[in-house]
C-alpha atoms as a PDB file:
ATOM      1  CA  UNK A   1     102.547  88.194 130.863  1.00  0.00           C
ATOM      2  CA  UNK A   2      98.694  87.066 131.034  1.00  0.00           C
ATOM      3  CA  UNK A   3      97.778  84.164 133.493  1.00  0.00           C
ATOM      4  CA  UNK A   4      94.279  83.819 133.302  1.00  0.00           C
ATOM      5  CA  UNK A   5      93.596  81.593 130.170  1.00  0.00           C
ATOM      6  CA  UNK A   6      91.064  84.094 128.391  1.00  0.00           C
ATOM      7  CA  UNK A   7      93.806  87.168 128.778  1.00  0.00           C
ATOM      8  CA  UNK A   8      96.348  84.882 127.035  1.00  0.00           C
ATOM      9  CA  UNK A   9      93.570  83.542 124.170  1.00  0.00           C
ATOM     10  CA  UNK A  10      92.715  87.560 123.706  1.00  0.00           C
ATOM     11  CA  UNK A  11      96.413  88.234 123.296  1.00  0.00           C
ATOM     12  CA  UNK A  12      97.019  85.746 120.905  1.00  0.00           C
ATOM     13  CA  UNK A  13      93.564  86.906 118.661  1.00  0.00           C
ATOM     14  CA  UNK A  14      95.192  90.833 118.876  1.00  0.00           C
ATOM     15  CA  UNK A  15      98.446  89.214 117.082  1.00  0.00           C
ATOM     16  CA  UNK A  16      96.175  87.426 114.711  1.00  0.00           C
ATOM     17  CA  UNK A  17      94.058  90.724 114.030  1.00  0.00           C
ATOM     18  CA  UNK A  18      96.953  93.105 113.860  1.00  0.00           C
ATOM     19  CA  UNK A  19      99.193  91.384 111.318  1.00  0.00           C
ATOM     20  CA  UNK A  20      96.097  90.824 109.375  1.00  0.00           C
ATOM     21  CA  UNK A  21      95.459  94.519 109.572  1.00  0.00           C
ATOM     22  CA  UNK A  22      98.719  95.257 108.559  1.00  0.00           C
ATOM     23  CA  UNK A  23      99.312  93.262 105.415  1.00  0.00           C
ATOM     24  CA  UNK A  24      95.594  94.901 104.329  1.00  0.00           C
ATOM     25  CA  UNK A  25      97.305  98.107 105.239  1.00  0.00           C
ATOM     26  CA  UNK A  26     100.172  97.504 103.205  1.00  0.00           C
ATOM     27  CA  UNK A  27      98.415  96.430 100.154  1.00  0.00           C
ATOM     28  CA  UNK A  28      96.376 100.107 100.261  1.00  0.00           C
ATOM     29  CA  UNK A  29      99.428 101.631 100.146  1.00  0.00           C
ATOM     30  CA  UNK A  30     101.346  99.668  97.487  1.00  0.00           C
ATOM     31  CA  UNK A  31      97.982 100.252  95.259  1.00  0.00           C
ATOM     32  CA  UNK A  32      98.085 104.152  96.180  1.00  0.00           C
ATOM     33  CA  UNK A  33     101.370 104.202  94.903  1.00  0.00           C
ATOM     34  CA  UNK A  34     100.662 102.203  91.435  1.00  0.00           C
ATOM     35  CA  UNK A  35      98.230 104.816  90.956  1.00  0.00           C
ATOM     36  CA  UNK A  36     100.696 107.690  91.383  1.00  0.00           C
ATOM     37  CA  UNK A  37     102.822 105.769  88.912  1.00  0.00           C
ATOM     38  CA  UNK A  38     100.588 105.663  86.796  1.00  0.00           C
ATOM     39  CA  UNK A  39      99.641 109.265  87.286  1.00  0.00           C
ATOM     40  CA  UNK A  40     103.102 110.521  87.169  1.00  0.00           C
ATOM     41  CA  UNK A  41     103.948 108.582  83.789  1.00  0.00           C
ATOM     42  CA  UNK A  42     101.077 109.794  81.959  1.00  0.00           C
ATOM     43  CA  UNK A  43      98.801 107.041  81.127  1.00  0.00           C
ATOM     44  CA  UNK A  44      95.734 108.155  81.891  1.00  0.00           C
ATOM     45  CA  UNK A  45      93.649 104.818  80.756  1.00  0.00           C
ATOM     46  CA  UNK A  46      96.213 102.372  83.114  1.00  0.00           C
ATOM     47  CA  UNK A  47      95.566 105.677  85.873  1.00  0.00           C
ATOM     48  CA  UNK A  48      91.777 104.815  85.449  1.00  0.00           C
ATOM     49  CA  UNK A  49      92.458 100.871  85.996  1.00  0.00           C
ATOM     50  CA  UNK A  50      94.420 101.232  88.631  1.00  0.00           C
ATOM     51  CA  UNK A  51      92.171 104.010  90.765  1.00  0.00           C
ATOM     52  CA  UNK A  52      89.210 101.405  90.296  1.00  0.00           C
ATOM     53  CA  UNK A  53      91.270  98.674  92.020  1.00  0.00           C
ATOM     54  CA  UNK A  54      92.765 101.146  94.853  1.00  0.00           C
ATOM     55  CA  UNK A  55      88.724 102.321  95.365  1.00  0.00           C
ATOM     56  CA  UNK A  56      88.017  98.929  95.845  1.00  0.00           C
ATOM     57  CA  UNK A  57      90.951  98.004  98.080  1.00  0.00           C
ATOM     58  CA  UNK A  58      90.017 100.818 100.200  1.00  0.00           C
ATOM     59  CA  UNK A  59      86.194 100.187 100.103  1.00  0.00           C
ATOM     60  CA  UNK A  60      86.888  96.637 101.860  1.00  0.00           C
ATOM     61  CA  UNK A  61      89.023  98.099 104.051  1.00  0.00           C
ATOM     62  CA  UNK A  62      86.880 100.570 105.467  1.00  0.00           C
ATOM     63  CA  UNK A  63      83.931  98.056 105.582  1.00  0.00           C
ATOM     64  CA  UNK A  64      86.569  95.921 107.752  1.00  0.00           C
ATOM     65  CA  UNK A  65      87.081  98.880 110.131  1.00  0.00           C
ATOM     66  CA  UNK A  66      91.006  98.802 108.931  1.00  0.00           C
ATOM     67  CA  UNK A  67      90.459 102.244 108.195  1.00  0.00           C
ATOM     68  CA  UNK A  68      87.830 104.963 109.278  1.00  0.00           C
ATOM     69  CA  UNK A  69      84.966 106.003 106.327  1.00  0.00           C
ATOM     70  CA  UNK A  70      86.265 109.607 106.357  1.00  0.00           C
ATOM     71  CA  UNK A  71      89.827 108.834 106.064  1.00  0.00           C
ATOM     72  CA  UNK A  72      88.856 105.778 103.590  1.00  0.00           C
ATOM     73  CA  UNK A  73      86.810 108.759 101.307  1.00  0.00           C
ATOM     74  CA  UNK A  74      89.481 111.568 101.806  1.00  0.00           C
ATOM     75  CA  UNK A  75      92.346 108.650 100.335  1.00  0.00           C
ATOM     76  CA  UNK A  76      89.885 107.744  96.974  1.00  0.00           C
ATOM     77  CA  UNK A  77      88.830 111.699  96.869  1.00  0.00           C
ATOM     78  CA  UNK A  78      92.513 112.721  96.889  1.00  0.00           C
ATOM     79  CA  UNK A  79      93.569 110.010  94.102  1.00  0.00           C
ATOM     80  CA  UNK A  80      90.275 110.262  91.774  1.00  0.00           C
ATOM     81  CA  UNK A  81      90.884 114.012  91.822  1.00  0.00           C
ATOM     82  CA  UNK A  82      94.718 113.294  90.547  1.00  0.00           C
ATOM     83  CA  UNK A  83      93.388 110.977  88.180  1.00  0.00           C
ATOM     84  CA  UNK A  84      90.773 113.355  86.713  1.00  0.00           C
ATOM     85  CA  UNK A  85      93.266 116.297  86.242  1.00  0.00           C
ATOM     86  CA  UNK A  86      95.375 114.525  84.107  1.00  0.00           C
ATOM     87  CA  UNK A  87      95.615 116.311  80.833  1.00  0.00           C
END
């Protein structure tokens, strides 16, 4: 454990910044998955809504540095390219 006051403040900041991560983290995914929902029951129009919000989601993320831009633009690629194959 940290004794020097400014290890123990940084410590307590990296708990701060890590559950925050996490819960942003956890919304990306539970959007992702609405979208495959969506995907997988047909609906191409709720599909549509939903990739907008997950792009979005994602967008902030990566602006927050949650995520990297690449791996932020392979996750919207991979789902607007689902999403635009729908019949």
């Amino acid at each position: 454990m940290a004794n020097i006051k400014s290890a123990k403040k940084r410590i307590s900041v990296i708990e701060t910044k890590t559950l925050r991560n996490k819960m942003i983290k956890s919304k990306i995914k539970t959007v992702i998955k609405k979208v495959e929902a969506d995907i997988a029951s047909g609906d191409k129009s709720a599909a549509q809504a939903s990739l907008k919000v997950a792009t979005s989601e994602i967008g902030k993320a990566a602006s927050k540095g949650i995520y990297h831009k690449n791996n932020a633009a392979r996750k919207v690629a991979r789902l607007s390219a689902a999403v635009s194959k729908m019949a």
